[in-house]
PDB file of N, CA and C in Angstrom:
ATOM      1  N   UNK A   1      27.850 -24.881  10.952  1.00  0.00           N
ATOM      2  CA  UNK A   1      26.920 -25.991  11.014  1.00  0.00           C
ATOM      3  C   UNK A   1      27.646 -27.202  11.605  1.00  0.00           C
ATOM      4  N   UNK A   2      27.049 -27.999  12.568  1.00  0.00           N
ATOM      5  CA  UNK A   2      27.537 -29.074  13.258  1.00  0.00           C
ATOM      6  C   UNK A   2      27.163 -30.120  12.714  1.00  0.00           C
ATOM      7  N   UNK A   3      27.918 -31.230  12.346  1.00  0.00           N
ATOM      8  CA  UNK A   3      27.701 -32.219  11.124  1.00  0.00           C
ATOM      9  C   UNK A   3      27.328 -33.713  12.886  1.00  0.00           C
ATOM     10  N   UNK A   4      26.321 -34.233  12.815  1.00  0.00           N
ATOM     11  CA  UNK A   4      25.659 -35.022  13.191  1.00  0.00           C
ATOM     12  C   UNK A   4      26.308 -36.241  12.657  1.00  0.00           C
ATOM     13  N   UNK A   5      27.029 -36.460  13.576  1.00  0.00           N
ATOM     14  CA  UNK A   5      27.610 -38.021  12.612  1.00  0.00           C
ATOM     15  C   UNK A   5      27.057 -39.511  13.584  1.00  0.00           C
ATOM     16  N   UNK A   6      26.175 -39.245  14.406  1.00  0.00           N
ATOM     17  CA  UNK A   6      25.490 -40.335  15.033  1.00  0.00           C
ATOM     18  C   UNK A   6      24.565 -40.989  13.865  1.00  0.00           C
ATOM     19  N   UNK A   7      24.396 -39.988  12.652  1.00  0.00           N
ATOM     20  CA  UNK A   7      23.941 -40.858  11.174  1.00  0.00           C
ATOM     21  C   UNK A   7      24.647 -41.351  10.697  1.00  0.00           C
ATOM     22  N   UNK A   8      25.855 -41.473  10.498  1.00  0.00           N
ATOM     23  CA  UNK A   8      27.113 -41.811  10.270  1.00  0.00           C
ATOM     24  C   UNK A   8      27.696 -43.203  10.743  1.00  0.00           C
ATOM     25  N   UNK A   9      27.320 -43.548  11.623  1.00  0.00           N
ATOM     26  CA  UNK A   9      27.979 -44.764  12.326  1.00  0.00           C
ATOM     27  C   UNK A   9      28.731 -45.883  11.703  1.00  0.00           C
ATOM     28  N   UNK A  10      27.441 -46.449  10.662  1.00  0.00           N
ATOM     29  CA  UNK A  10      27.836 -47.941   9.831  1.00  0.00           C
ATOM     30  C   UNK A  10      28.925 -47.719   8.770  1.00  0.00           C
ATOM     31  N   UNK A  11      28.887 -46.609   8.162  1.00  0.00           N
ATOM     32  CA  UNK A  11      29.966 -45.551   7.196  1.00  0.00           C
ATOM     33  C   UNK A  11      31.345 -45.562   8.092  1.00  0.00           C
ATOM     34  N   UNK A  12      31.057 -44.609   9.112  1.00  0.00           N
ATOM     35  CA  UNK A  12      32.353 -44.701   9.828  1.00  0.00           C
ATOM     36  C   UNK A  12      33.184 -45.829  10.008  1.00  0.00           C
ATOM     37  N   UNK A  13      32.800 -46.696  10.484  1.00  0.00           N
ATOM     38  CA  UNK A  13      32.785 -48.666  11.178  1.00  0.00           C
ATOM     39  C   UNK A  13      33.841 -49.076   9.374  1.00  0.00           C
ATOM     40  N   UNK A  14      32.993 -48.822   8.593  1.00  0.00           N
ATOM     41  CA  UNK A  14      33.509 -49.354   7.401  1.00  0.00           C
ATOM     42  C   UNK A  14      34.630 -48.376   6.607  1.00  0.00           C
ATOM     43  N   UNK A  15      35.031 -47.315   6.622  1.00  0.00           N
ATOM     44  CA  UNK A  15      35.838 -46.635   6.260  1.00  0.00           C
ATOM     45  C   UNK A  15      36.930 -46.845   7.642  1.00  0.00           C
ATOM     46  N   UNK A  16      36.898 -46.687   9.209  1.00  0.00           N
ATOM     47  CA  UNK A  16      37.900 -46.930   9.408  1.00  0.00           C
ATOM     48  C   UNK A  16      38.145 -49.010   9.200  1.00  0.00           C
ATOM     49  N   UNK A  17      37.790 -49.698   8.571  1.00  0.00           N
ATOM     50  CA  UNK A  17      37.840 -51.065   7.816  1.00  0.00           C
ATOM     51  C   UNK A  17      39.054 -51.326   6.976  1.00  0.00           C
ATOM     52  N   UNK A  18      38.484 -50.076   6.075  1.00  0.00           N
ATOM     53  CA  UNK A  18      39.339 -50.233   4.369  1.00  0.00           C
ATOM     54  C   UNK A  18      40.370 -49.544   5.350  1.00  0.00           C
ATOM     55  N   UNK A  19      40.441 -48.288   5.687  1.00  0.00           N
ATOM     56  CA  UNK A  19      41.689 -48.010   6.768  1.00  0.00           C
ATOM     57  C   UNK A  19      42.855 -48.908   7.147  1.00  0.00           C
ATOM     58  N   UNK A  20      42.221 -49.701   7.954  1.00  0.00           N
ATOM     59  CA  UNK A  20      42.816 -50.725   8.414  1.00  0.00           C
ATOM     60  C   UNK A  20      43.408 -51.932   7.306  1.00  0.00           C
ATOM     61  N   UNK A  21      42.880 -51.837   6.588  1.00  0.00           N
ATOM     62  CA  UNK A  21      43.381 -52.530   5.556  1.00  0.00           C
ATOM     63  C   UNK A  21      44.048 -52.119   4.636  1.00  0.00           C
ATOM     64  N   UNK A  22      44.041 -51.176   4.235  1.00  0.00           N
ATOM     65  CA  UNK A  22      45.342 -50.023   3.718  1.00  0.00           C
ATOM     66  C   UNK A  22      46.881 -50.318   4.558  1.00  0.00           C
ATOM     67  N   UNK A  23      46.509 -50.042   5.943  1.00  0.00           N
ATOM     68  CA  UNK A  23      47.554 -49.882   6.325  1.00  0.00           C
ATOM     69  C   UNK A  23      48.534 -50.690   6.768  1.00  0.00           C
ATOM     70  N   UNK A  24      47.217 -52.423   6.752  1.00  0.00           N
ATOM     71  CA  UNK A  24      47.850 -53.662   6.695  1.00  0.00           C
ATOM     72  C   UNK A  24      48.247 -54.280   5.769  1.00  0.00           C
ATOM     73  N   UNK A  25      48.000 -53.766   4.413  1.00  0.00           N
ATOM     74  CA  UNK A  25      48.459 -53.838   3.060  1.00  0.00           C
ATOM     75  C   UNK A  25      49.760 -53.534   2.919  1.00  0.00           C
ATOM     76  N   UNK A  26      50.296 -52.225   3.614  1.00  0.00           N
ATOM     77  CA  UNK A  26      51.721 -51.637   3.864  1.00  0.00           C
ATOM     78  C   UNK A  26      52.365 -51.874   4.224  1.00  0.00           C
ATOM     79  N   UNK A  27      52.029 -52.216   5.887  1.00  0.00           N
ATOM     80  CA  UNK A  27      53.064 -52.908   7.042  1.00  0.00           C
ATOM     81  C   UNK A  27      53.186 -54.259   6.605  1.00  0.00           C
ATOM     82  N   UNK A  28      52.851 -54.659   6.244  1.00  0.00           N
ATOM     83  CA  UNK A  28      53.261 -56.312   6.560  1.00  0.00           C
ATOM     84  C   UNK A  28      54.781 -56.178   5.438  1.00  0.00           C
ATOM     85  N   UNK A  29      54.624 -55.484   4.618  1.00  0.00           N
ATOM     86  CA  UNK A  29      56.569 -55.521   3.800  1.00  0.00           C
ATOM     87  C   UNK A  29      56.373 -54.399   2.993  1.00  0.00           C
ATOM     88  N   UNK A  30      55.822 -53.052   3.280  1.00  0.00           N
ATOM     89  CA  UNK A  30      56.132 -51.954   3.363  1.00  0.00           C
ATOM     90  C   UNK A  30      55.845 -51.161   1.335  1.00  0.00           C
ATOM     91  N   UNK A  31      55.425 -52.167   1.065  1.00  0.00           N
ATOM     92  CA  UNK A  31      54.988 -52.045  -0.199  1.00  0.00           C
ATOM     93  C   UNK A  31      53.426 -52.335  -1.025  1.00  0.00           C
ATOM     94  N   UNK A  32      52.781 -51.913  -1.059  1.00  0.00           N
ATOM     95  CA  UNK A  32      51.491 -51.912  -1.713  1.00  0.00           C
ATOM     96  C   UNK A  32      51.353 -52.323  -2.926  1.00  0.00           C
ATOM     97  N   UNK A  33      51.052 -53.715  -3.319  1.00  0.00           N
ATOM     98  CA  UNK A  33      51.100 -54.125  -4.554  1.00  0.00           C
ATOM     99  C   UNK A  33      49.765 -53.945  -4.918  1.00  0.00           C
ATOM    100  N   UNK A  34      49.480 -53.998  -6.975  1.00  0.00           N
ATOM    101  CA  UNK A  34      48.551 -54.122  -7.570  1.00  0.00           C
ATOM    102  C   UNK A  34      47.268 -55.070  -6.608  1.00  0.00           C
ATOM    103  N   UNK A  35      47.686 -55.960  -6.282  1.00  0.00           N
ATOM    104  CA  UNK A  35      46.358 -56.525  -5.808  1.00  0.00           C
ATOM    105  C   UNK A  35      46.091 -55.780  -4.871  1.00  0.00           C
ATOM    106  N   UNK A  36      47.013 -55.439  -3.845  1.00  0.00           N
ATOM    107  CA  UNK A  36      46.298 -54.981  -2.652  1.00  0.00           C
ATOM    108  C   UNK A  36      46.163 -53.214  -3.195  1.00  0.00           C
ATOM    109  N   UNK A  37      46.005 -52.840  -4.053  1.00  0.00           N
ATOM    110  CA  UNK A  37      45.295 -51.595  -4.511  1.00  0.00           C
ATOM    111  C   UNK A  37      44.227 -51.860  -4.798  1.00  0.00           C
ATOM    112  N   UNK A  38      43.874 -52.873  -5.764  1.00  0.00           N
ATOM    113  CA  UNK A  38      42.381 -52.962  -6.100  1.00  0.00           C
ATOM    114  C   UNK A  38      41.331 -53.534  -4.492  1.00  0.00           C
ATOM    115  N   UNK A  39      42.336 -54.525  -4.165  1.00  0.00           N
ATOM    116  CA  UNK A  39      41.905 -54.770  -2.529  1.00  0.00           C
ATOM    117  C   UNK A  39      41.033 -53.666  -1.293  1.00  0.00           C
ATOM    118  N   UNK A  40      42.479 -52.587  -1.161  1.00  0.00           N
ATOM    119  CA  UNK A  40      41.935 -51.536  -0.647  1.00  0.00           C
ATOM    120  C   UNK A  40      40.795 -50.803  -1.495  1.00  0.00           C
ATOM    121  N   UNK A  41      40.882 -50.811  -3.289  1.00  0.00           N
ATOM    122  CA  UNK A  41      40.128 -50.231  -3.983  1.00  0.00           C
ATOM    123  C   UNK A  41      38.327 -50.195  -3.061  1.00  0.00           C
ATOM    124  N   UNK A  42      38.420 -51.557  -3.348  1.00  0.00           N
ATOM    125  CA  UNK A  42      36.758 -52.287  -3.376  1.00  0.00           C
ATOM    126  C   UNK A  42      36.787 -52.099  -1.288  1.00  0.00           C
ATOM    127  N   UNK A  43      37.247 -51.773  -0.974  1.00  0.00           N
ATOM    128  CA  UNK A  43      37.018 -51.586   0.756  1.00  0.00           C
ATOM    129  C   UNK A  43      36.292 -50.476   0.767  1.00  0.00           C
ATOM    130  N   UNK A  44      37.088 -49.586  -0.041  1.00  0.00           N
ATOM    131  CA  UNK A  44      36.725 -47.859  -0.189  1.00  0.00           C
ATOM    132  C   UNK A  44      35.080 -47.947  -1.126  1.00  0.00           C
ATOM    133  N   UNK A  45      35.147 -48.506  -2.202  1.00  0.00           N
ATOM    134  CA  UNK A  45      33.782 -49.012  -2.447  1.00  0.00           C
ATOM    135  C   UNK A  45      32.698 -49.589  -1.688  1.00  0.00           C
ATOM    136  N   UNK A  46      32.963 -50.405  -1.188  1.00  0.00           N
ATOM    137  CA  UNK A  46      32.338 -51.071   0.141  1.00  0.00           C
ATOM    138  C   UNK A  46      31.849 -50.212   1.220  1.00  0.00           C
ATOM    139  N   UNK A  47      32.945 -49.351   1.478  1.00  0.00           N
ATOM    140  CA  UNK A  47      32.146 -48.609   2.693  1.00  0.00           C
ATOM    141  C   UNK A  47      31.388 -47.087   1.773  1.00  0.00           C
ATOM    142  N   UNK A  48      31.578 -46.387   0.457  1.00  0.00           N
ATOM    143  CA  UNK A  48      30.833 -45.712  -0.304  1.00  0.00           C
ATOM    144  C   UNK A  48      29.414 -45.852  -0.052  1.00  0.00           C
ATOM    145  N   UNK A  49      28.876 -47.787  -0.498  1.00  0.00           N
ATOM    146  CA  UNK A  49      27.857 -48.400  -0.866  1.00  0.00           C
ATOM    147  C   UNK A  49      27.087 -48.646   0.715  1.00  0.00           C
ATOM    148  N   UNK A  50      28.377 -48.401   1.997  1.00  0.00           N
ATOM    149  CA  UNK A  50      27.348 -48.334   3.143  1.00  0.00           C
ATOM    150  C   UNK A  50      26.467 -47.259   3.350  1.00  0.00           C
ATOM    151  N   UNK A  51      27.493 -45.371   2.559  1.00  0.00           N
ATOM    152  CA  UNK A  51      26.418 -45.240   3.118  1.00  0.00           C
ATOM    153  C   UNK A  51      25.114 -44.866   1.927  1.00  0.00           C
ATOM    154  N   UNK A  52      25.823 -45.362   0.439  1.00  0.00           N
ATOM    155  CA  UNK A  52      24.832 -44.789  -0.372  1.00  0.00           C
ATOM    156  C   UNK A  52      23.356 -46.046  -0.261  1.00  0.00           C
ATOM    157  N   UNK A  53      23.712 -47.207   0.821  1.00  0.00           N
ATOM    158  CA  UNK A  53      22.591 -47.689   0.729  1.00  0.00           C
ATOM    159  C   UNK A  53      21.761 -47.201   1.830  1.00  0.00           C
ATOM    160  N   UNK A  54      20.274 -47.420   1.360  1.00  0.00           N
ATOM    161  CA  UNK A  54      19.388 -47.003   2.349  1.00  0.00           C
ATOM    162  C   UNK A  54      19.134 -47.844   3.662  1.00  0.00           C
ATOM    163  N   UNK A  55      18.704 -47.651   5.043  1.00  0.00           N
ATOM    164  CA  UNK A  55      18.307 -48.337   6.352  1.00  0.00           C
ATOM    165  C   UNK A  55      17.354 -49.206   5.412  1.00  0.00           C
ATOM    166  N   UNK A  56      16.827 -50.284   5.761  1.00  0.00           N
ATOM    167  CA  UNK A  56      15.445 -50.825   5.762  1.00  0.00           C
ATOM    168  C   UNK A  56      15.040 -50.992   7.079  1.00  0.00           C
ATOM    169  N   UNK A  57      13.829 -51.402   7.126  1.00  0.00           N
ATOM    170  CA  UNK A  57      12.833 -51.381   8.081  1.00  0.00           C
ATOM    171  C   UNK A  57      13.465 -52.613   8.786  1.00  0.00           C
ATOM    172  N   UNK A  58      13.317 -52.622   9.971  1.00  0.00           N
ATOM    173  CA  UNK A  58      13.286 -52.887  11.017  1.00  0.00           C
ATOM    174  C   UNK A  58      12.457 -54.296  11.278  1.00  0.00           C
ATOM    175  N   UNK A  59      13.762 -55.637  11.226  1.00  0.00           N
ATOM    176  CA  UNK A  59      12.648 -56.760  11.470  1.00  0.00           C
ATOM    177  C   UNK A  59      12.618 -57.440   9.827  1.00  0.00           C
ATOM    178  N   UNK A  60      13.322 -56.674   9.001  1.00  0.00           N
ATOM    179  CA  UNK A  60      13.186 -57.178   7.531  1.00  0.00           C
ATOM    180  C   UNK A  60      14.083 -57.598   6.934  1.00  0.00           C
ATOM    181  N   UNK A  61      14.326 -58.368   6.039  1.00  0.00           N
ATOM    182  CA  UNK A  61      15.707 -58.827   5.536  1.00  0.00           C
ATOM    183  C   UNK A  61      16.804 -57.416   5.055  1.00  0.00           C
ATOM    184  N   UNK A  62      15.760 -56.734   4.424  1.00  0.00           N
ATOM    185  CA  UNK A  62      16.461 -55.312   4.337  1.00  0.00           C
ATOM    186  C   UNK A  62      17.202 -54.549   5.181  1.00  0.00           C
ATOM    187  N   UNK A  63      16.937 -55.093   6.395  1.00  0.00           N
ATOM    188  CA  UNK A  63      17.472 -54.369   7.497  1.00  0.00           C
ATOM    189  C   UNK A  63      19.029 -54.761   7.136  1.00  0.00           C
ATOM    190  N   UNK A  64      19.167 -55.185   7.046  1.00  0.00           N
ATOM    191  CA  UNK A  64      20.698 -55.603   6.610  1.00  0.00           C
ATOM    192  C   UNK A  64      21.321 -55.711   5.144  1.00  0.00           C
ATOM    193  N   UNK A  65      20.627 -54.399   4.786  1.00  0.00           N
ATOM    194  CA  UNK A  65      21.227 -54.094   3.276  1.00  0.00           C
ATOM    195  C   UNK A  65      22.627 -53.393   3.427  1.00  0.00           C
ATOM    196  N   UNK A  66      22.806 -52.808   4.251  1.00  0.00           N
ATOM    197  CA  UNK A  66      24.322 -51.955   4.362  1.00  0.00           C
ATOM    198  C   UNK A  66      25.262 -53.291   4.680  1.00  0.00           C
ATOM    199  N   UNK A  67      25.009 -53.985   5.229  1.00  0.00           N
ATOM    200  CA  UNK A  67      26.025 -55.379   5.828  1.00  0.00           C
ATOM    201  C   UNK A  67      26.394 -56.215   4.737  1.00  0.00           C
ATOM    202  N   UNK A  68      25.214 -56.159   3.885  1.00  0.00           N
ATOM    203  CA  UNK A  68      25.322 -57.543   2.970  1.00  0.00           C
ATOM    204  C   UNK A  68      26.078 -56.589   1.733  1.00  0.00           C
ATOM    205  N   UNK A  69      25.769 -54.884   1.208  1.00  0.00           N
ATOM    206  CA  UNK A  69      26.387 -54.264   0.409  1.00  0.00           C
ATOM    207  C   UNK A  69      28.300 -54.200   0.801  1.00  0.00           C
ATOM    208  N   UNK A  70      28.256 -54.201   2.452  1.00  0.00           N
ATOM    209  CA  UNK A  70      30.009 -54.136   2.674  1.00  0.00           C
ATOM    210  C   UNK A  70      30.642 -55.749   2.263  1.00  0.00           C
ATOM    211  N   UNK A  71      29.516 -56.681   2.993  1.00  0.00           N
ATOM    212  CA  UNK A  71      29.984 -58.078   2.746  1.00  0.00           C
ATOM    213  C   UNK A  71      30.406 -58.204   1.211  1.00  0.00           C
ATOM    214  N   UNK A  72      29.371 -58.098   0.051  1.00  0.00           N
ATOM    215  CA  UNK A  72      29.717 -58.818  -1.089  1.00  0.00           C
ATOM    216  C   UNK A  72      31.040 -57.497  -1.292  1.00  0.00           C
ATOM    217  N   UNK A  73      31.087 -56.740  -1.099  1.00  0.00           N
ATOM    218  CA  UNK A  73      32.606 -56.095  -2.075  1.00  0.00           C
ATOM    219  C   UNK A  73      33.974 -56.621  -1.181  1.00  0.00           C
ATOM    220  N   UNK A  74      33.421 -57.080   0.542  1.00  0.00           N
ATOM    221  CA  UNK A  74      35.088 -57.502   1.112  1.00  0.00           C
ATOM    222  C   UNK A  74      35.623 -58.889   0.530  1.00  0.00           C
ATOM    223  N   UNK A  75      33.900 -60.056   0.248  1.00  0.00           N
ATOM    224  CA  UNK A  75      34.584 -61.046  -0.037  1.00  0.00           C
ATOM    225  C   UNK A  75      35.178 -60.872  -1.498  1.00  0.00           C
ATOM    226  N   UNK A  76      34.505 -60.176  -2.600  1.00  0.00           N
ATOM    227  CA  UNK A  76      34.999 -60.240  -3.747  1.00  0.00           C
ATOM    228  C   UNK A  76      36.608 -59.659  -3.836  1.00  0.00           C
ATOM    229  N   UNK A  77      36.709 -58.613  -2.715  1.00  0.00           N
ATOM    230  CA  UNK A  77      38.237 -58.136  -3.078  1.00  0.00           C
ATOM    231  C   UNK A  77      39.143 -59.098  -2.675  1.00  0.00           C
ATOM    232  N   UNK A  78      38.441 -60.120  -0.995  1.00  0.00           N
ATOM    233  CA  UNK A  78      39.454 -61.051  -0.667  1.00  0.00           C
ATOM    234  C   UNK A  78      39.821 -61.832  -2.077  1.00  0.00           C
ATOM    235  N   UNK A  79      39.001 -62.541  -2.561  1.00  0.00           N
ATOM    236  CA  UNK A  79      38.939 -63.753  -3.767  1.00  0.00           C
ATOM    237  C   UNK A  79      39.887 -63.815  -4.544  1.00  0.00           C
ATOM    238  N   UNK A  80      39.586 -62.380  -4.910  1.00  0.00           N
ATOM    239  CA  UNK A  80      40.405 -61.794  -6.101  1.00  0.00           C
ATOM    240  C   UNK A  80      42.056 -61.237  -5.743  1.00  0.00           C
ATOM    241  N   UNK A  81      42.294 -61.555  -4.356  1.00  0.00           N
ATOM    242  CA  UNK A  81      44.017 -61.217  -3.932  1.00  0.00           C
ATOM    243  C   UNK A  81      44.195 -62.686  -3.693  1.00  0.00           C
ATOM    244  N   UNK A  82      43.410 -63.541  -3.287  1.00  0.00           N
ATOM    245  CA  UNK A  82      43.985 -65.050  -2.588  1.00  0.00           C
ATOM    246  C   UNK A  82      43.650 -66.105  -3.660  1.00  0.00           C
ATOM    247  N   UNK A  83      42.915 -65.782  -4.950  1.00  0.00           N
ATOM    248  CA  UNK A  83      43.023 -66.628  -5.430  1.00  0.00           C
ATOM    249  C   UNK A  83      44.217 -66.948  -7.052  1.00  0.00           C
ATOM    250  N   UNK A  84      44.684 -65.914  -7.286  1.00  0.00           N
ATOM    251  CA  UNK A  84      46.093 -66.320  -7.592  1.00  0.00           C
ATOM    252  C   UNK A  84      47.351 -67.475  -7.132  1.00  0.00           C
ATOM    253  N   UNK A  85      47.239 -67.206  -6.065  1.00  0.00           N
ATOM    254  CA  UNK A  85      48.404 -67.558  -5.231  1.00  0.00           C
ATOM    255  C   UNK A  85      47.929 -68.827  -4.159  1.00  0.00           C
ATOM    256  N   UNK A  86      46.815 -68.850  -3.946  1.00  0.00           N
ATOM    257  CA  UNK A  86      46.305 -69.587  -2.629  1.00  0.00           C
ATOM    258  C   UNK A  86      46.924 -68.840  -1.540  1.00  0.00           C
ATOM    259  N   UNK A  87      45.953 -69.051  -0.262  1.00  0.00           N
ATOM    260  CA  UNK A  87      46.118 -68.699   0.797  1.00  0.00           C
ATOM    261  C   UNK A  87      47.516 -68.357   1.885  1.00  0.00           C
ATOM    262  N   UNK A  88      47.655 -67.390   2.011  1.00  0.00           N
ATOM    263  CA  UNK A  88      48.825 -67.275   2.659  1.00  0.00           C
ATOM    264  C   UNK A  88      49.016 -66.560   4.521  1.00  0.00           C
ATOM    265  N   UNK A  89      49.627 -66.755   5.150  1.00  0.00           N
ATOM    266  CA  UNK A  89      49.349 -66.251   6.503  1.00  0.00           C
ATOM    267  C   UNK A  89      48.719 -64.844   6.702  1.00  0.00           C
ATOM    268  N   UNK A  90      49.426 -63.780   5.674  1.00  0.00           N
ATOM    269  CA  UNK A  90      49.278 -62.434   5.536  1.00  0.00           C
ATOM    270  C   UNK A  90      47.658 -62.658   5.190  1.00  0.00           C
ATOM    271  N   UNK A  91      47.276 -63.211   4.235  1.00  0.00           N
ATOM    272  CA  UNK A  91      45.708 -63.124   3.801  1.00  0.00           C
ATOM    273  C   UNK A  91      45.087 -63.218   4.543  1.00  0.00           C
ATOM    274  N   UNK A  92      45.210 -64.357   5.903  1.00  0.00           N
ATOM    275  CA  UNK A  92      43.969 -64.248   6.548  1.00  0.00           C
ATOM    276  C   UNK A  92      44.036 -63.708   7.163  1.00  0.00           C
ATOM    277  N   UNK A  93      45.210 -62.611   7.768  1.00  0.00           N
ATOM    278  CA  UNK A  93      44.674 -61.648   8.460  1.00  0.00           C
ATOM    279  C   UNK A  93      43.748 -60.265   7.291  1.00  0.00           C
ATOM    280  N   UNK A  94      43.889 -60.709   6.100  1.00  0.00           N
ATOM    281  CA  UNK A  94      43.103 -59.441   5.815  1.00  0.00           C
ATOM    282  C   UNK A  94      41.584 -60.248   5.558  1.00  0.00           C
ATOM    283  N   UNK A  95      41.599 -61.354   5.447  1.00  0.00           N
ATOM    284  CA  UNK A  95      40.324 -62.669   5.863  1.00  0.00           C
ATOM    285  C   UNK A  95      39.727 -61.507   6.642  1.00  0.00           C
ATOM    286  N   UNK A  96      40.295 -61.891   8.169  1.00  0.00           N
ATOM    287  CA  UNK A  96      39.815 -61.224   9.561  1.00  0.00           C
ATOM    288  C   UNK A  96      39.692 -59.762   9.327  1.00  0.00           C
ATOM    289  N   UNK A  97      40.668 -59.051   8.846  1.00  0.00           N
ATOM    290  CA  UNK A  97      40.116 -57.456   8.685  1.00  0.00           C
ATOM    291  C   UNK A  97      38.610 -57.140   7.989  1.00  0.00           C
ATOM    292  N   UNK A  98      38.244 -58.389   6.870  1.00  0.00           N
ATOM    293  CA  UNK A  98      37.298 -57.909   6.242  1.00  0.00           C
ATOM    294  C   UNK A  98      36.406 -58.282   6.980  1.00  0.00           C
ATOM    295  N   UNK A  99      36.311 -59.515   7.757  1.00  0.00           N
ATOM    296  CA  UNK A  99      35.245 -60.304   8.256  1.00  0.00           C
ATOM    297  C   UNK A  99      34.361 -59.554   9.496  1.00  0.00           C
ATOM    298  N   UNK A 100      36.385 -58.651  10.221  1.00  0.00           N
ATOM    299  CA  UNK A 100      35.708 -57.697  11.642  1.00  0.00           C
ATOM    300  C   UNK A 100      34.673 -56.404  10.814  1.00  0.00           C
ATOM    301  N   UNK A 101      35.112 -56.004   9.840  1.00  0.00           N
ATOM    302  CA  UNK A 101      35.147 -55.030   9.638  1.00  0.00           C
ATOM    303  C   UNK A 101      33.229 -55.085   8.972  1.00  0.00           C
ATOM    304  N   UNK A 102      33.159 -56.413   8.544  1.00  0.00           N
ATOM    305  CA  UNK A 102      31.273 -56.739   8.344  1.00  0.00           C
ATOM    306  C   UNK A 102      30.373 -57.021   9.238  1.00  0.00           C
ATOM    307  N   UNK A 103      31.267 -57.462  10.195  1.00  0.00           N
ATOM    308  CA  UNK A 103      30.348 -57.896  11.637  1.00  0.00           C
ATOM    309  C   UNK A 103      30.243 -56.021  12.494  1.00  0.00           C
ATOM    310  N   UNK A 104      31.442 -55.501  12.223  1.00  0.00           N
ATOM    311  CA  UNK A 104      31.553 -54.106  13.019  1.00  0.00           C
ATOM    312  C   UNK A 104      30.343 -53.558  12.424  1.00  0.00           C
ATOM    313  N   UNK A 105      29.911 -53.562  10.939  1.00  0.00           N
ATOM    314  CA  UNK A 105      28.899 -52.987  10.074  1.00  0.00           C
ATOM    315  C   UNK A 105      27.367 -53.277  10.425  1.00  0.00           C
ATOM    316  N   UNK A 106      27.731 -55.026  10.851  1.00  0.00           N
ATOM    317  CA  UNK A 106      26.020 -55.814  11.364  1.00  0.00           C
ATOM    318  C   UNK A 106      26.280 -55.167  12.330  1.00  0.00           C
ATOM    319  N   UNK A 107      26.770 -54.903  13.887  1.00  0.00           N
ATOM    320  CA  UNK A 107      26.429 -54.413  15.226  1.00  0.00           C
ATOM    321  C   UNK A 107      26.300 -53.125  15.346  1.00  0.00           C
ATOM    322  N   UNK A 108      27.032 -52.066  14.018  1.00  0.00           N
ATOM    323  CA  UNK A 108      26.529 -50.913  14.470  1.00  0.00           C
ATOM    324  C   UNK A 108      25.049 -50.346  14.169  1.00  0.00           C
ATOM    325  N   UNK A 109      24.134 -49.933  15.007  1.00  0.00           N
ATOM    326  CA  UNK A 109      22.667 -49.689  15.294  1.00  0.00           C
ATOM    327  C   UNK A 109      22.620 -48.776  13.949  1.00  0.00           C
ATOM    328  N   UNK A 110      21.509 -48.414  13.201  1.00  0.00           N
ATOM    329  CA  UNK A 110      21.043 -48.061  12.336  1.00  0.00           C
ATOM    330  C   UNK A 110      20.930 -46.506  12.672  1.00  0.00           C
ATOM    331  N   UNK A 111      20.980 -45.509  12.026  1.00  0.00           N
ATOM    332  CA  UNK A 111      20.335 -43.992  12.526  1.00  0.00           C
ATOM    333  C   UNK A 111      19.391 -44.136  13.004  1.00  0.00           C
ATOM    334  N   UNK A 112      18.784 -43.468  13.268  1.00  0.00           N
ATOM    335  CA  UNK A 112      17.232 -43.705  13.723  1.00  0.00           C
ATOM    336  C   UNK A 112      16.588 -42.292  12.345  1.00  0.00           C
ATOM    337  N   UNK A 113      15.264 -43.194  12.364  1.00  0.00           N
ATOM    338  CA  UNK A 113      14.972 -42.421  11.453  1.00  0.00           C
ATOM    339  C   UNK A 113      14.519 -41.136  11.647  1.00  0.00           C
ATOM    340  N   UNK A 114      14.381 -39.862  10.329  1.00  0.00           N
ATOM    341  CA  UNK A 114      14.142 -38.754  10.659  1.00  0.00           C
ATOM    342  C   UNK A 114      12.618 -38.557   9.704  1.00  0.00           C
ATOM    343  N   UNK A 115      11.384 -37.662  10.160  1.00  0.00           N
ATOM    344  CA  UNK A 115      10.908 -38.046   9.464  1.00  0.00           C
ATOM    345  C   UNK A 115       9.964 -36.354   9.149  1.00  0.00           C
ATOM    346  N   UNK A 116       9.895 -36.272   7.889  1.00  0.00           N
ATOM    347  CA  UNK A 116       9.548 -35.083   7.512  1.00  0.00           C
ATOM    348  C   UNK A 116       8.471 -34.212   7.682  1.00  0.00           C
ATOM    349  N   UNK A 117       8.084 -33.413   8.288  1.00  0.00           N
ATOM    350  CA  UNK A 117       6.870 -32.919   8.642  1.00  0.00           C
ATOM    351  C   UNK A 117       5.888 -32.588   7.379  1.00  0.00           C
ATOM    352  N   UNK A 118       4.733 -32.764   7.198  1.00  0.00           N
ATOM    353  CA  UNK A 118       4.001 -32.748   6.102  1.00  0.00           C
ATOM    354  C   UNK A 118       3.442 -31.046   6.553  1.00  0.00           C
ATOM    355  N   UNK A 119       3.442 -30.278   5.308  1.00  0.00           N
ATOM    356  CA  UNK A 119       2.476 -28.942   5.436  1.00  0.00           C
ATOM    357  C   UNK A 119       1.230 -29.203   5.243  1.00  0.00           C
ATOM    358  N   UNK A 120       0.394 -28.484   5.532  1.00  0.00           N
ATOM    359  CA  UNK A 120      -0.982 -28.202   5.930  1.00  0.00           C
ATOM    360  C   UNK A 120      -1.769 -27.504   5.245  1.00  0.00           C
TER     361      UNK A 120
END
């Protein structure tokens, strides 16, 4: 069976996200601390909730339920690493990882819908 991942898109966009943020969690001094576990935690959540949320219609505020479900878990994980410490150079690049990584979520196009044939 050939797995159709053109349904997939906004999921993809947001898992390679937390990706990216994993691995910028690492590189920057090669160690993964408590915050940036729960950090990456809620990314991996974030993109879960892209795809366990549903499309909405088209033209509706809903339409942007997957964007606003990745948005509230990137800003809450940022908050919760930068607000200990205040802001530091390293943070805003994970600022920008989360920020690309919600806008990557708003521009990628929706599946298109599939729609079930009714019996007769």
């Amino acid at each position: 069976m050939v797995m159709n991942w053109l349904g997939y898109k906004k999921l993809l966009v947001a898992v390679i996200g937390a990706a990216v943020m994993a691995a910028y969690g690492y590189f920057d001094d090669s160690v993964i601390t408590n915050l940036e576990w729960v950090q990456i935690a809620s990314a991996g959540v974030g993109s879960y909730l892209v795809w366990l949320t549903a499309n909405g219609p088209a033209g509706t505020f809903w339409n942007y339920s997957k964007t606003i479900a990745y948005t509230l878990t990137a800003v809450l994980a940022v908050l919760y690493t930068t607000l200990p410490d205040g802001l530091t150079s390293n943070e805003w690049f994970t600022i920008a990882i989360a920020g690309l990584t919600a806008l990557g979520v708003l521009a990628t196009p929706n599946a298109p819908e599939t729609r079930k044939l009714e019996s007769v």
